[in-house]
Protein backbone atom coordinates (compact mmCIF):
# COMPACT_ATOMS: atom_id res chain seq x y z
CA UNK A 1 -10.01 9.14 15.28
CA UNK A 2 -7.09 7.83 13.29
CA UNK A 3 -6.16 9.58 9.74
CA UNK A 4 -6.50 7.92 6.95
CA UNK A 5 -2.94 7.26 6.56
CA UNK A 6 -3.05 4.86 9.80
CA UNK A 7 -6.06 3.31 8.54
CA UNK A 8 -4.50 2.45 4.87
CA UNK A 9 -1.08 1.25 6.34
CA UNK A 10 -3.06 -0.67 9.23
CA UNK A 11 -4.78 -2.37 5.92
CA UNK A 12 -1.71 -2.78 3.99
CA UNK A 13 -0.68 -5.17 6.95
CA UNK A 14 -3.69 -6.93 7.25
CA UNK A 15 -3.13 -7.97 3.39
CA UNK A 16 -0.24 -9.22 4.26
CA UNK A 17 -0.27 -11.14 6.91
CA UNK A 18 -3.85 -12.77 6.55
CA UNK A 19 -2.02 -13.87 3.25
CA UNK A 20 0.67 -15.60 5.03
CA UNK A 21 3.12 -13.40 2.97
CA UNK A 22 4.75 -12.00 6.03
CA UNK A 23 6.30 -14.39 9.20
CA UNK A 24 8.29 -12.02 10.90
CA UNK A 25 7.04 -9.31 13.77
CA UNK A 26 3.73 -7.49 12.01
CA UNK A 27 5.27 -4.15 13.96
CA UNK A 28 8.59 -4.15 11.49
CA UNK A 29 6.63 -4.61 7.79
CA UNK A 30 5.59 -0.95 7.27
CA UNK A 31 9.34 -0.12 6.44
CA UNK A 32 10.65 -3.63 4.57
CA UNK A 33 10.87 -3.20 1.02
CA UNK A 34 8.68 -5.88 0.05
CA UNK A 35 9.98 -6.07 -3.41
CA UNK A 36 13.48 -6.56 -2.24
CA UNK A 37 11.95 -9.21 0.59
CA UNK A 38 9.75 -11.26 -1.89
CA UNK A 39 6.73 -10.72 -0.37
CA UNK A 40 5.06 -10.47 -3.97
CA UNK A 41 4.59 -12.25 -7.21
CA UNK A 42 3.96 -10.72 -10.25
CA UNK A 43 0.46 -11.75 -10.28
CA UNK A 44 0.23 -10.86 -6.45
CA UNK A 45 1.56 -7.12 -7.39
CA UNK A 46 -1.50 -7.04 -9.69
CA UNK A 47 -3.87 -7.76 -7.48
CA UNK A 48 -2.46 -5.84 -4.61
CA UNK A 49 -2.97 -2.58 -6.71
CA UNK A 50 -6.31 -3.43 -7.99
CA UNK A 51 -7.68 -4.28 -4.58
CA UNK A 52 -5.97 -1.14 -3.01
CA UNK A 53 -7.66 1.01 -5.98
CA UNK A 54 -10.81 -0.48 -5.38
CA UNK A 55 -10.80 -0.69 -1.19
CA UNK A 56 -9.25 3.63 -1.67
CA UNK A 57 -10.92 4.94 -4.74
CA UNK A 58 -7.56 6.06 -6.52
CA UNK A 59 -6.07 4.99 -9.22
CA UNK A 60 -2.25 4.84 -9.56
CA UNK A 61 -0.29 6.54 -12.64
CA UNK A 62 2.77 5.44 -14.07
CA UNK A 63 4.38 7.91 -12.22
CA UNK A 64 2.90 6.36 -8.47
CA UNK A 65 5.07 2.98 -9.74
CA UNK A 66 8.35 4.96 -9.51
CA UNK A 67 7.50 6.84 -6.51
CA UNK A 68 10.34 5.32 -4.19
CA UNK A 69 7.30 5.22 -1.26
CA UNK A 70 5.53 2.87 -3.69
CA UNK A 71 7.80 0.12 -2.41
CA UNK A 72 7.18 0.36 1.63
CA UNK A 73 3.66 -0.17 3.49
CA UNK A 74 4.87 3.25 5.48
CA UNK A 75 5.07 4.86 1.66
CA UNK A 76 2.26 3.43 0.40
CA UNK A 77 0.33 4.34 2.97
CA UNK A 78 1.47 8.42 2.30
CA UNK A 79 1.03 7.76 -1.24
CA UNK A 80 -2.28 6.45 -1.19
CA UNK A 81 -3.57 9.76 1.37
CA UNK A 82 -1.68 12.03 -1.02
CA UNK A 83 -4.41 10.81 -4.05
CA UNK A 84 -7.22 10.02 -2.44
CA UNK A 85 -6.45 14.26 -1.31
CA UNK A 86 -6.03 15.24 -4.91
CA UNK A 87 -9.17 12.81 -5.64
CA UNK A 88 -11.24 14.85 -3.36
CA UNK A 89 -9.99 18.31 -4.69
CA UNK A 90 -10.99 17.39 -7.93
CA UNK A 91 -14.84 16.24 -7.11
C-alpha cells in the first residue's frame, strides 16, 4: 500500500503533465521549483490549490504559501500529508 504522501506527489505529476506544463523526464519534476521553471500562471496557481484542496480535503493558510516545500511537488506532497494529519486529529 503506498502512503499518502506517494499518492499526492504521484497526483501532483499527473496535473502536470496531462496539462502539458511539463516536457522534460516526469521522474525529475518532484524536486524543480516550478515557480522558478514557469510551470504556472497566476490563474493556473489558483486553480492548482483549489483543485488540490478539493481532491485532499485541506485547506492551505497563509502560512502553507511561505512554507519553502510549498514550491516543489516532493514538498507539496509532505505538506499536504502534514494537514490532511492535523485535519484528522481535529475530527
Amino acid at each position: 500500500m503506498t502512503s499518502l504522501k506517494e499518492q499526492t506527489s504521484r497526483w501532483l505529476c499527473e496535473w502536470f503533465t496531462s496539462r502539458r506544463k511539463f516536457k522534460g523526464d516526469a521522474a525529475q519534476l518532484p524536486d524543480i521549483n516550478y515557480f522558478d521553471a514557469g510551470l504556472l500562471t497566476s490563474l493556473e496557481v489558483i486553480e492548482f490549490v483549489s483543485e488540490i484542496e478539493d481532491r485532499f480535503g485541506v485547506q492551505f493558510s497563509e502560512q502553507d504559501f511561505q512554507d519553502p516545500r510549498f514550491v516543489t511537488v516532493a514538498g507539496l506532497a509532505e505538506l499536504i500529508a502534514d494537514r490532511s494529519a492535523q485535519a484528522s486529529e481535529r475530527r
